[in-house]
C-alpha atoms as a PDB file:
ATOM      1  CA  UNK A   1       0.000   0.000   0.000  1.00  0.00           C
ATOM      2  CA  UNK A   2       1.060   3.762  -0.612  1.00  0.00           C
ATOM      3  CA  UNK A   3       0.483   6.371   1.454  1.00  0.00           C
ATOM      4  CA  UNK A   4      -2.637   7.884  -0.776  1.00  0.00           C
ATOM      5  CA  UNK A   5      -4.009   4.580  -0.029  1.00  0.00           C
ATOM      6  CA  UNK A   6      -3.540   4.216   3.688  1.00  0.00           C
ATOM      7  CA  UNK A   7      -4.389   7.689   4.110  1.00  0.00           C
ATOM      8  CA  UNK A   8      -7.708   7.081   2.625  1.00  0.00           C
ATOM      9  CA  UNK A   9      -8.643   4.600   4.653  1.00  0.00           C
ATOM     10  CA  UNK A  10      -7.717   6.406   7.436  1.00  0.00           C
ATOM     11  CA  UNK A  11      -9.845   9.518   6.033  1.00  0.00           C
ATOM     12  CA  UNK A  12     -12.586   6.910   5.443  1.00  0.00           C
ATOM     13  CA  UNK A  13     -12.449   5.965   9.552  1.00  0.00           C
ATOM     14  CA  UNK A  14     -12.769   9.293  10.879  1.00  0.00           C
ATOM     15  CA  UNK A  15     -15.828  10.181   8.506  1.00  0.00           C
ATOM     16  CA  UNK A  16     -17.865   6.808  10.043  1.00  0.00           C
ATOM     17  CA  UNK A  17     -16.656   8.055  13.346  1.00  0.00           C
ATOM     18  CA  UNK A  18     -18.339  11.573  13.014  1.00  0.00           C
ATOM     19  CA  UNK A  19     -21.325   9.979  11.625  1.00  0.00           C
ATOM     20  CA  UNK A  20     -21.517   7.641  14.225  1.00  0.00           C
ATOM     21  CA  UNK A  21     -21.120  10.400  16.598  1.00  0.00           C
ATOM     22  CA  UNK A  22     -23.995  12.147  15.306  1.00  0.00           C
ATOM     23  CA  UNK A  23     -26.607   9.448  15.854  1.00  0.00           C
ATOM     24  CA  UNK A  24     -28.397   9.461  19.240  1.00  0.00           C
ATOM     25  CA  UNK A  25     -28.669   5.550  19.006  1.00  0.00           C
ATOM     26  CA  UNK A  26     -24.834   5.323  18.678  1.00  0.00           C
ATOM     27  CA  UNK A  27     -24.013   7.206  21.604  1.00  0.00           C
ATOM     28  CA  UNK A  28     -26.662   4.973  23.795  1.00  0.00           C
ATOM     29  CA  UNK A  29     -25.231   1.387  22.141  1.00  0.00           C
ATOM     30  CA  UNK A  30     -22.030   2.877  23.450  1.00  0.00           C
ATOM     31  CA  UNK A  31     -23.135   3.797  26.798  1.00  0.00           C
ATOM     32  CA  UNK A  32     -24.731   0.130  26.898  1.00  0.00           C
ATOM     33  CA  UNK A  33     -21.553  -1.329  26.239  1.00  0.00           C
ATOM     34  CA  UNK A  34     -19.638   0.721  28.906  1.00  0.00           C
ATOM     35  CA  UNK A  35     -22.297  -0.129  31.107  1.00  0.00           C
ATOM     36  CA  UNK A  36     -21.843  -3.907  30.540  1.00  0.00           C
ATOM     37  CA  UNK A  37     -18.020  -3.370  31.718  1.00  0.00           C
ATOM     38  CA  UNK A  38     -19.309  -1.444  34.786  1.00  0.00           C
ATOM     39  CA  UNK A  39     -17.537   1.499  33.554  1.00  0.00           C
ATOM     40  CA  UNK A  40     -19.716   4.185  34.801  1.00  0.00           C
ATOM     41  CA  UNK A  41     -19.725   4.786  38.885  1.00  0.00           C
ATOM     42  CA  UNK A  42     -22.728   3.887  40.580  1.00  0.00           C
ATOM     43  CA  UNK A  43     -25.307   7.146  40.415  1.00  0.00           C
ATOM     44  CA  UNK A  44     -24.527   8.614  37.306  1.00  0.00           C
ATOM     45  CA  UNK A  45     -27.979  10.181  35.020  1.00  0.00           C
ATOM     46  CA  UNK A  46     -28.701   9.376  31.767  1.00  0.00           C
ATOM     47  CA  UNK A  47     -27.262  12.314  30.619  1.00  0.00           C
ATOM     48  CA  UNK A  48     -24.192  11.783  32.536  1.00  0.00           C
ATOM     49  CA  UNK A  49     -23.651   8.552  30.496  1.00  0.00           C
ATOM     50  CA  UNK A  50     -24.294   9.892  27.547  1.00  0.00           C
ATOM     51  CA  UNK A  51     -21.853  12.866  27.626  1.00  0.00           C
ATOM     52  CA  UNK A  52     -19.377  10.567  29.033  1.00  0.00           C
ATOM     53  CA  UNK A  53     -20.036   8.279  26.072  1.00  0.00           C
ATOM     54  CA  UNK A  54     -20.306  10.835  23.232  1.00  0.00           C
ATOM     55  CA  UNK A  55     -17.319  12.097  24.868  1.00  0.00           C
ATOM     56  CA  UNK A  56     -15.244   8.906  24.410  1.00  0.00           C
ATOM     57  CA  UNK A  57     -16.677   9.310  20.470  1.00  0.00           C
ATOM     58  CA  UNK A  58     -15.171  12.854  19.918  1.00  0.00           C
ATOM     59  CA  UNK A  59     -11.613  12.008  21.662  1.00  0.00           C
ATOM     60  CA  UNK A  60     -11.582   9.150  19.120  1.00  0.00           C
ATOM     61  CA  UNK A  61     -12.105  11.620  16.539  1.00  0.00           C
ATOM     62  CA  UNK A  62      -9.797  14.341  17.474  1.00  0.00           C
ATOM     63  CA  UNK A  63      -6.981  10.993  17.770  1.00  0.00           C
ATOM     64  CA  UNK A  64      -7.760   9.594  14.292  1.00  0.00           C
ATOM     65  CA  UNK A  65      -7.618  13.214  12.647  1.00  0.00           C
ATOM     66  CA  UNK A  66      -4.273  13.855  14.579  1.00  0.00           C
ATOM     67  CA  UNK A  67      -3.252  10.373  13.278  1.00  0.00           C
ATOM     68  CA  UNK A  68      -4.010  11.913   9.735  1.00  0.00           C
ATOM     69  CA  UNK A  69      -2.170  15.098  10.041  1.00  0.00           C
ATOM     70  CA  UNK A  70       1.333  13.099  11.392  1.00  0.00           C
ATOM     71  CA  UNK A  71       0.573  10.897   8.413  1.00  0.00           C
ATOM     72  CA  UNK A  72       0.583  13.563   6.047  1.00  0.00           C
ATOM     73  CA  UNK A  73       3.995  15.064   7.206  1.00  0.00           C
ATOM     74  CA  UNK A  74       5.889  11.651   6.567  1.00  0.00           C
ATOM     75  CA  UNK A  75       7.137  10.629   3.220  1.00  0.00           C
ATOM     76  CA  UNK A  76       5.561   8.140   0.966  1.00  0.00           C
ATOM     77  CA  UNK A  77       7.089   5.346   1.631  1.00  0.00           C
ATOM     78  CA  UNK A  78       6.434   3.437  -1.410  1.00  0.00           C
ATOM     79  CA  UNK A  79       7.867   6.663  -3.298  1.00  0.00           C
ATOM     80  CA  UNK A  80      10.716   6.411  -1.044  1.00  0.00           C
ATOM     81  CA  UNK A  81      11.752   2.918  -1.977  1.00  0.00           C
ATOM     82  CA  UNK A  82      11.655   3.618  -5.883  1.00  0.00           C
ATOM     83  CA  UNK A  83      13.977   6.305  -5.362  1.00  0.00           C
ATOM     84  CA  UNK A  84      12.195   9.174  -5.826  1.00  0.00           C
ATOM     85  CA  UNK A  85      12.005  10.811  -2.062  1.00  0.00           C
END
């Protein structure tokens, strides 16, 4: 794989994440799952969850888009290799 082609999927992963992000039931299968693994203390709302959980969601987001932005600084690799970086 190049870099183009990494970087697009990548790209690709951070668009499902904000999409993801942006739909209610999302945020609740999330705060479902976290509440399977007894991450939440004992007396949290609703709400609480949720913000917690949509929370997690952004962070992810802002990671994978700072993953994006290193990734764009480096070389290509593959151009590398053939001699041409």
């Amino acid at each position: 794989m190049n870099k183009r082609s990494e970087l697009k999927v990548v790209q690709e992963s951070m668009l499902m994440a904000i999409e993801k992000s942006q739909q209610p039931e999302m945020v609740i299968d999330l705060v479902r799952q976290m509440e399977e693994i007894s991450h939440f203390p004992k007396g949290l709302s609703e709400r609480d969850k949720n913000g917690i959980a949509y929370k997690l969601m952004t962070d992810t987001i802002a990671q994978i888009k700072n993953k994006i932005e290193l990734f764009e600084a480096l070389p290509d690799c593959a151009e590398l290799q053939r001699g041409k970086g």
